[in-house]
PDB file of N, CA and C in Angstrom:
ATOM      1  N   UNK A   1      -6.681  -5.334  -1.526  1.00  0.00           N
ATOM      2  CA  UNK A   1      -5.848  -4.210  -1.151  1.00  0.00           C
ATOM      3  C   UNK A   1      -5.119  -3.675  -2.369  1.00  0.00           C
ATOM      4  N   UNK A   2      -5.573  -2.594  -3.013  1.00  0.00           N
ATOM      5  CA  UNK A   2      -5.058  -2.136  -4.150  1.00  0.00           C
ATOM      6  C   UNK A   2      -4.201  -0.921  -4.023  1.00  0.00           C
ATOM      7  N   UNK A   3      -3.772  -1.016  -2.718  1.00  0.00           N
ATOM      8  CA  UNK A   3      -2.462  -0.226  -2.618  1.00  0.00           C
ATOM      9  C   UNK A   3      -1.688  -1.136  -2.244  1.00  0.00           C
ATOM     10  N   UNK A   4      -1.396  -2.097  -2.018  1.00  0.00           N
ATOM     11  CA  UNK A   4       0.051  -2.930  -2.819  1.00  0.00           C
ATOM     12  C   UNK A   4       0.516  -3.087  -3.986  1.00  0.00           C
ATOM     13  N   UNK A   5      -0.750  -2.827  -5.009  1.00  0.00           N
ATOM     14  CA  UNK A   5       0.826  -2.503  -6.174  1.00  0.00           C
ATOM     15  C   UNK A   5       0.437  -1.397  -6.646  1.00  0.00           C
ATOM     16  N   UNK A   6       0.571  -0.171  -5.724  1.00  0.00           N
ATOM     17  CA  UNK A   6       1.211   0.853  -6.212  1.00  0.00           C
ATOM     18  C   UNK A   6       2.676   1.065  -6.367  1.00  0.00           C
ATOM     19  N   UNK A   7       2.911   1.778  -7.450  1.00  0.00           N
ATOM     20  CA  UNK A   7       4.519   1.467  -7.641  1.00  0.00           C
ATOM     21  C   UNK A   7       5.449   2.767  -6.903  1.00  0.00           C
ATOM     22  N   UNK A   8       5.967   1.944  -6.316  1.00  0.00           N
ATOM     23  CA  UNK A   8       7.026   2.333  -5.035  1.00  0.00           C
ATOM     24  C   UNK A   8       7.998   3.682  -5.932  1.00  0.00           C
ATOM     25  N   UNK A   9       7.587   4.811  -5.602  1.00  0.00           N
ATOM     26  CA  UNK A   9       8.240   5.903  -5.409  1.00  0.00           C
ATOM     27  C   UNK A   9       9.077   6.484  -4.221  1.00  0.00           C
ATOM     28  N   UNK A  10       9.583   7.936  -3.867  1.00  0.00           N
ATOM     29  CA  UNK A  10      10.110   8.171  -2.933  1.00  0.00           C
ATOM     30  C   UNK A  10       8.410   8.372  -1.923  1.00  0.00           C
ATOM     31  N   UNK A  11       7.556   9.524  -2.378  1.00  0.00           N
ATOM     32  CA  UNK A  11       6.141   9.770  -1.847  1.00  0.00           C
ATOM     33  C   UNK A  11       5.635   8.222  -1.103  1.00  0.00           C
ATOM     34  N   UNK A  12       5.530   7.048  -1.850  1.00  0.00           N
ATOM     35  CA  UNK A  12       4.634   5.980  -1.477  1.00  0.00           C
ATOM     36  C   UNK A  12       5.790   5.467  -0.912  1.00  0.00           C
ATOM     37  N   UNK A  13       6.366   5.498  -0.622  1.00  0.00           N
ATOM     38  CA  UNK A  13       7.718   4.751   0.771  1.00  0.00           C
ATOM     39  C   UNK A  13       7.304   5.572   1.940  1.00  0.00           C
ATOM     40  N   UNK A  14       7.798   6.944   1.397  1.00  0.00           N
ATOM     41  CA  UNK A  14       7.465   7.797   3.058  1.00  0.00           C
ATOM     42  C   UNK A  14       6.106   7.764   3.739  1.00  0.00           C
ATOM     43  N   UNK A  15       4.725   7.281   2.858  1.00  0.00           N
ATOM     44  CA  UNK A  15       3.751   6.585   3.064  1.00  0.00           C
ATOM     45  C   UNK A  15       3.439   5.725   3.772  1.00  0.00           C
ATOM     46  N   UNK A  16       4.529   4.459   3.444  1.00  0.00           N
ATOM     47  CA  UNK A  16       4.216   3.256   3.943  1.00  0.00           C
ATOM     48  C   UNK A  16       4.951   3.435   5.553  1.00  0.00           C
ATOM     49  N   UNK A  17       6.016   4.164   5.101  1.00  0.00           N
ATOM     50  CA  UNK A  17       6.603   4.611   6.593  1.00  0.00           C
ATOM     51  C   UNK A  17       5.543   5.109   7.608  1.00  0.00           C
ATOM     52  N   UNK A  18       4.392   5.955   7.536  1.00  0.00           N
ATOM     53  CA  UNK A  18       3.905   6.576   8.299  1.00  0.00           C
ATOM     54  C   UNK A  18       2.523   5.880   8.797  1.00  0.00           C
ATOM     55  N   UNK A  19       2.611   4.426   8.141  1.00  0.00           N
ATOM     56  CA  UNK A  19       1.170   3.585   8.253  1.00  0.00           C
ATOM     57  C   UNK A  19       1.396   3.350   9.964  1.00  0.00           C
ATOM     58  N   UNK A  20       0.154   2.955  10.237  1.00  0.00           N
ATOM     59  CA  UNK A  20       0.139   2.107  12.124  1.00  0.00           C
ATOM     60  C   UNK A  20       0.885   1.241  11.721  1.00  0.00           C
ATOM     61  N   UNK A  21       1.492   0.332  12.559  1.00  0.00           N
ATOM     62  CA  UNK A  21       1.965  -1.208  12.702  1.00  0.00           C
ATOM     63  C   UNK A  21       1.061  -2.049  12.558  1.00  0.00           C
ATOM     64  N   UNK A  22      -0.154  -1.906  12.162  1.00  0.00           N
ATOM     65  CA  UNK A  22      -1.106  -3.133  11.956  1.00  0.00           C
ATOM     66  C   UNK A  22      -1.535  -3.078  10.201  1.00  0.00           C
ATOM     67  N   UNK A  23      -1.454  -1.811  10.138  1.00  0.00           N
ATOM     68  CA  UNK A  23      -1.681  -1.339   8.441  1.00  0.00           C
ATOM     69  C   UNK A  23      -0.142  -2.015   8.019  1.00  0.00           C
ATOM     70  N   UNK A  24       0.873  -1.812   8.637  1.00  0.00           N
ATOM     71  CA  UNK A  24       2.011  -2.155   8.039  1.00  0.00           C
ATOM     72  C   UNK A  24       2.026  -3.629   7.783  1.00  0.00           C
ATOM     73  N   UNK A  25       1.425  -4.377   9.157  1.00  0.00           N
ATOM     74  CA  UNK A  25       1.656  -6.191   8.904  1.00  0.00           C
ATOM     75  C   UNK A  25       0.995  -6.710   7.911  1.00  0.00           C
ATOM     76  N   UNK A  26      -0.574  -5.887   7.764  1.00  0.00           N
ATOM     77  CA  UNK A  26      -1.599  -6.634   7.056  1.00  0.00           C
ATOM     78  C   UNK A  26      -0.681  -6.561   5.402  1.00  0.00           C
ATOM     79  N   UNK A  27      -0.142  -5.322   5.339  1.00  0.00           N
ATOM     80  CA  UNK A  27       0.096  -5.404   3.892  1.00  0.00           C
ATOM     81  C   UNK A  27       1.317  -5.993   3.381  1.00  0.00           C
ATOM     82  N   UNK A  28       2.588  -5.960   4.412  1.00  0.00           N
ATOM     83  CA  UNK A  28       3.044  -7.185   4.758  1.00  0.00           C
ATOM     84  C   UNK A  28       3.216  -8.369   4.388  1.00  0.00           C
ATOM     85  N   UNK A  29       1.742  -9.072   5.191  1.00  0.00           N
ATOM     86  CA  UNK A  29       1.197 -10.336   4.842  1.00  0.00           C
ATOM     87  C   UNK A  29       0.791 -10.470   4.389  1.00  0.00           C
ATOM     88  N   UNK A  30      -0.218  -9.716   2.925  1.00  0.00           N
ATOM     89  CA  UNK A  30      -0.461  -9.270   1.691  1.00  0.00           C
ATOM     90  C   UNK A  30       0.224  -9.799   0.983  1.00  0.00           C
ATOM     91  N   UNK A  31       1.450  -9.092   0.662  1.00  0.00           N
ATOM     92  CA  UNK A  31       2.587  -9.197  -0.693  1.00  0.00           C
ATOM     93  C   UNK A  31       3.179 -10.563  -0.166  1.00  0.00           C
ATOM     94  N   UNK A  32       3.765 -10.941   0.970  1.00  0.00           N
ATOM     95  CA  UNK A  32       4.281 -12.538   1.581  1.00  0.00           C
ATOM     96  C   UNK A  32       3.254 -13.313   0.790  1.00  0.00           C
ATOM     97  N   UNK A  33       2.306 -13.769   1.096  1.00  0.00           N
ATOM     98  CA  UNK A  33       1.235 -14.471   0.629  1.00  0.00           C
ATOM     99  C   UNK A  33       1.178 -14.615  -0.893  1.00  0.00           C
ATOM    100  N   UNK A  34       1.041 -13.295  -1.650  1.00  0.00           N
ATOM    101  CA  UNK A  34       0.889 -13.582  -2.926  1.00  0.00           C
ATOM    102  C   UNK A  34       2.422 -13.976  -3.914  1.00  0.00           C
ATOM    103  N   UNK A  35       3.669 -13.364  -3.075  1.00  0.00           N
ATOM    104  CA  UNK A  35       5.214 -13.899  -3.773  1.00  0.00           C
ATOM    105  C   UNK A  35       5.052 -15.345  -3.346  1.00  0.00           C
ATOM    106  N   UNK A  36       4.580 -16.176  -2.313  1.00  0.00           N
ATOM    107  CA  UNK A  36       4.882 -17.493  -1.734  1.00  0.00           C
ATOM    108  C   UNK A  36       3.479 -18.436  -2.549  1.00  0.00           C
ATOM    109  N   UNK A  37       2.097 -17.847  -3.177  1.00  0.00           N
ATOM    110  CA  UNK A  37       1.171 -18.525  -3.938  1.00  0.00           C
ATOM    111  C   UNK A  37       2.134 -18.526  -5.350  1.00  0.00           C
ATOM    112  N   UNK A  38       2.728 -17.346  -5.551  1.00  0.00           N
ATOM    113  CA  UNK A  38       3.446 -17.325  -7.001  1.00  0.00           C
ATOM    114  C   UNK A  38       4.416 -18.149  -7.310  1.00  0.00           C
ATOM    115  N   UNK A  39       5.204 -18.115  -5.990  1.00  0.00           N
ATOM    116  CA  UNK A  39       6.181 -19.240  -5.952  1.00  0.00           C
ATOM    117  C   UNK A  39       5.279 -20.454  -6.245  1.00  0.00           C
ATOM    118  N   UNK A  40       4.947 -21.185  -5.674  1.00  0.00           N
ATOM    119  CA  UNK A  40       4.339 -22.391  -5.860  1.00  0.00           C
ATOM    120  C   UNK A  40       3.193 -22.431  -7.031  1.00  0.00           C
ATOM    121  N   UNK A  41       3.303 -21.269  -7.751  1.00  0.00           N
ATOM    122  CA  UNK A  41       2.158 -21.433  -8.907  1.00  0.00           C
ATOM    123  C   UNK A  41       0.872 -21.804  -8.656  1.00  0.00           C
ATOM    124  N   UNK A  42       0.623 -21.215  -7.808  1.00  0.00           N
ATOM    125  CA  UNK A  42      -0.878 -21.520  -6.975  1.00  0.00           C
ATOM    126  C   UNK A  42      -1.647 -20.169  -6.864  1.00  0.00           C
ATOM    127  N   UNK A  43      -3.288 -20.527  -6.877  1.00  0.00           N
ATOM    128  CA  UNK A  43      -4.051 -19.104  -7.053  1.00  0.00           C
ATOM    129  C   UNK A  43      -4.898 -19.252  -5.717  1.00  0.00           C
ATOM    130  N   UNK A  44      -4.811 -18.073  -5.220  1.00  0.00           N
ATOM    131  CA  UNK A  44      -5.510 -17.623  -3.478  1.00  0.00           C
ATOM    132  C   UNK A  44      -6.927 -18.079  -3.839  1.00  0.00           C
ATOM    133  N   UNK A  45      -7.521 -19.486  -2.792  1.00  0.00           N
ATOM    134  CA  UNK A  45      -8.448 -19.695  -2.747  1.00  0.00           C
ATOM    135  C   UNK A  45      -9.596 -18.970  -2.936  1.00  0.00           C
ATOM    136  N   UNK A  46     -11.079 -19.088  -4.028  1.00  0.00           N
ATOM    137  CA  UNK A  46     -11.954 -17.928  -4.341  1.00  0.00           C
ATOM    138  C   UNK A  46     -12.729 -17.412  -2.844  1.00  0.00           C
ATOM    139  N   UNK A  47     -12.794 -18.278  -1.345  1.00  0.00           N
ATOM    140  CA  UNK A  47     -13.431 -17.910  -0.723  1.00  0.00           C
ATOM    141  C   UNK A  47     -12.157 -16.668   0.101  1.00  0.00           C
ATOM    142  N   UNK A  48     -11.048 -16.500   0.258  1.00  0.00           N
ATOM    143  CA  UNK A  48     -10.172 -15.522   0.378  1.00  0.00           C
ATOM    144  C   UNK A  48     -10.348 -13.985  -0.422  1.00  0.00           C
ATOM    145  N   UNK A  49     -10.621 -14.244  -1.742  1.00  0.00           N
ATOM    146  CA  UNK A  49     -10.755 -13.749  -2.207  1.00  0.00           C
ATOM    147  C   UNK A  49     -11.541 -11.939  -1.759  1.00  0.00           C
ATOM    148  N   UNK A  50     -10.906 -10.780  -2.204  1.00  0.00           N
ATOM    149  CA  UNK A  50     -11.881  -9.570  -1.090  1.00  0.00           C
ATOM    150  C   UNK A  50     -12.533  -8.513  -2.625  1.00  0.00           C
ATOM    151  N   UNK A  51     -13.977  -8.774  -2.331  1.00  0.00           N
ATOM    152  CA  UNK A  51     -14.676  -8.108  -2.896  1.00  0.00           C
ATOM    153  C   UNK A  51     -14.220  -6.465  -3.540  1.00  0.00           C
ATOM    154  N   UNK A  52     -14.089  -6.042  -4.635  1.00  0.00           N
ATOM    155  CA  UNK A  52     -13.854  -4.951  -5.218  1.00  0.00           C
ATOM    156  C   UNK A  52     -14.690  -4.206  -4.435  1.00  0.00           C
ATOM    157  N   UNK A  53     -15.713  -3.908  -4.027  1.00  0.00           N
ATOM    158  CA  UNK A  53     -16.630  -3.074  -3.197  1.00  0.00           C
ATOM    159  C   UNK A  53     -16.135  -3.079  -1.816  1.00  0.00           C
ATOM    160  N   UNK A  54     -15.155  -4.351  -1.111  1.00  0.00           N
ATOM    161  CA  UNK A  54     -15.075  -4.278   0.050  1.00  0.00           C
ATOM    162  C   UNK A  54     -13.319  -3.462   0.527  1.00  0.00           C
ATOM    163  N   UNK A  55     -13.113  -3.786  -0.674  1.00  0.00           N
ATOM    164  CA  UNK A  55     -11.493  -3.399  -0.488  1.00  0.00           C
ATOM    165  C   UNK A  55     -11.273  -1.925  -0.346  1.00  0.00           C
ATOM    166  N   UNK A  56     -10.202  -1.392   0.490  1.00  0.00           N
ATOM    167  CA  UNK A  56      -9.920  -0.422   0.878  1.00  0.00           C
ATOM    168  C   UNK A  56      -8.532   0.027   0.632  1.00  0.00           C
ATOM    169  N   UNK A  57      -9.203   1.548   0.449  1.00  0.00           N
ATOM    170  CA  UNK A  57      -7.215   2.200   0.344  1.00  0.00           C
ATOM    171  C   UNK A  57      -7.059   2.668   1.022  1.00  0.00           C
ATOM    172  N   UNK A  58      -5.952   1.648   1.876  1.00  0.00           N
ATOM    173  CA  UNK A  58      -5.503   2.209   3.376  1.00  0.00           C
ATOM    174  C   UNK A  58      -4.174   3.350   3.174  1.00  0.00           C
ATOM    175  N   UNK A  59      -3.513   3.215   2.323  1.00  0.00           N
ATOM    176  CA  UNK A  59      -2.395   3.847   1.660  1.00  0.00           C
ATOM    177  C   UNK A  59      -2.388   5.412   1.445  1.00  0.00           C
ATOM    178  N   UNK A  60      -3.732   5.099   0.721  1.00  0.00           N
ATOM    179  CA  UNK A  60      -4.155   6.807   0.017  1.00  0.00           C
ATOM    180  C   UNK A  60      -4.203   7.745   0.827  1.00  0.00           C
ATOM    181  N   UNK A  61      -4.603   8.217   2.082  1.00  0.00           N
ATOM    182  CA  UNK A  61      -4.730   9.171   3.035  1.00  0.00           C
ATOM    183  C   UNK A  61      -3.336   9.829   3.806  1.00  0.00           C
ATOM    184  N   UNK A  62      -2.236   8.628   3.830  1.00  0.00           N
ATOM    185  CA  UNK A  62      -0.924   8.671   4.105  1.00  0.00           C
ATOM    186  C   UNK A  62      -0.057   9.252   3.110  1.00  0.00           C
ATOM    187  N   UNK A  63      -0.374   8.703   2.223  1.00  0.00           N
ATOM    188  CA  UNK A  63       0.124   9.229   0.427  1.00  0.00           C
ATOM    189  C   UNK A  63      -0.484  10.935   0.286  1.00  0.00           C
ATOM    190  N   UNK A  64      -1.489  10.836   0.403  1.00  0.00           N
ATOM    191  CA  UNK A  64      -1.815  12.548   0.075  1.00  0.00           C
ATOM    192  C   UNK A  64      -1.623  13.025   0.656  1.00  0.00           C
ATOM    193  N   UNK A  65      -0.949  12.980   2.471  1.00  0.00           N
ATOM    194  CA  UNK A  65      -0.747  13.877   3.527  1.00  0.00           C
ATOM    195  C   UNK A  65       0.906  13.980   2.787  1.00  0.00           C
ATOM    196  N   UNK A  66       1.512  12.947   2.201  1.00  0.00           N
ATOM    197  CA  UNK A  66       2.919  13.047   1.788  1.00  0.00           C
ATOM    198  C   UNK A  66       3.080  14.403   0.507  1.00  0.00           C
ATOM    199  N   UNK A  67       2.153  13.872   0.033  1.00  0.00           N
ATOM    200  CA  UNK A  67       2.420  14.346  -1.241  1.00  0.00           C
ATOM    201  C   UNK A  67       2.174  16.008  -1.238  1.00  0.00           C
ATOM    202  N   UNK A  68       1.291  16.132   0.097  1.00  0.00           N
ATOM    203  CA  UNK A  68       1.012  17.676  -0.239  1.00  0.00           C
ATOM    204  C   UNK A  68       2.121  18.522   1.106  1.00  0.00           C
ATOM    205  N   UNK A  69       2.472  17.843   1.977  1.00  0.00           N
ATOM    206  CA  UNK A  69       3.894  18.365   2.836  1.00  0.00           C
ATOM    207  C   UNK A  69       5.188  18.397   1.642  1.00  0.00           C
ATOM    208  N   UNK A  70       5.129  17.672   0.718  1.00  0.00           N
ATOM    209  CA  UNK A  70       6.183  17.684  -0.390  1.00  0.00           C
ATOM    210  C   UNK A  70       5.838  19.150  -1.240  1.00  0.00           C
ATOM    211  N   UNK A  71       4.822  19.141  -1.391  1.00  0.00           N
ATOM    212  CA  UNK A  71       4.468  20.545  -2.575  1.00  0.00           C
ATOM    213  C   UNK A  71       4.279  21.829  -1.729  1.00  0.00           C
ATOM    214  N   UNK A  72       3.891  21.947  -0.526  1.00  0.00           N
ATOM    215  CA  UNK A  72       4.895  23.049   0.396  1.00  0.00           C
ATOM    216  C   UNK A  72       5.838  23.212   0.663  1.00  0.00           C
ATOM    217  N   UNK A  73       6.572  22.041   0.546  1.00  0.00           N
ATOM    218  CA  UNK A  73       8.168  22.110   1.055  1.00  0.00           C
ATOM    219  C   UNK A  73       8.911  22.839  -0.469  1.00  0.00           C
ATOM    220  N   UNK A  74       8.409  22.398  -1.984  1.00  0.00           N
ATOM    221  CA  UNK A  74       8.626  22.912  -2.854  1.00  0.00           C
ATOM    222  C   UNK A  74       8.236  24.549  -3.039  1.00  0.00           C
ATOM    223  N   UNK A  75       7.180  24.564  -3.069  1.00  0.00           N
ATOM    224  CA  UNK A  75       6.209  26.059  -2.498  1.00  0.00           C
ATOM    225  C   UNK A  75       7.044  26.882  -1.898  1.00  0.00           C
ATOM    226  N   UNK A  76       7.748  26.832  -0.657  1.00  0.00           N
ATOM    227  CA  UNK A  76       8.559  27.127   0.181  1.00  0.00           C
ATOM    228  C   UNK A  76       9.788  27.505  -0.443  1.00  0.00           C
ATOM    229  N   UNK A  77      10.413  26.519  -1.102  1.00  0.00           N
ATOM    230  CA  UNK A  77      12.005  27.268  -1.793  1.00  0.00           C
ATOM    231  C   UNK A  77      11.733  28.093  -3.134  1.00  0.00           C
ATOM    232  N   UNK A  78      10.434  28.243  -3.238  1.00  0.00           N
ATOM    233  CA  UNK A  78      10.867  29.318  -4.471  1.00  0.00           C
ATOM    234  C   UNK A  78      10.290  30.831  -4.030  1.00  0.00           C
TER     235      UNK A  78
END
């Protein structure tokens, strides 16, 4: 999931705000998982592990609906 470390702006908050509740847990239990392997200095078993081909950006579609209601709303006051 390579929209967990995208770095948290105002756009990618109002993002994460607008995910389902299941997009919200998974990623969630994402970042939990990898602060609590870090804590313990431990690396996520290789069979856990999610294929670069399989991984998805669940983020991105939420993010660009943000980002472009933001550049009308700008659009708009001038």
């Amino acid at each position: 999931m390579r929209d967990d470390t995208i770095h948290k702006d105002e756009d990618v908050k109002a993002a994460i705000r607008r995910l389902p509740e299941n997009l919200y847990k998974d990623r969630m239990f994402c970042i939990k998982r990898a602060l609590d392997l870090t804590m313990r200095q431990q690396i996520l078993p290789k069979e856990q592990w999610i294929k670069y081909e399989e991984d998805k950006f669940y983020l991105e579609p939420y993010l660009k609906e943000v980002i472009q209601e933001r550049k009308e709303k700008e659009w708009a006051k001038k």
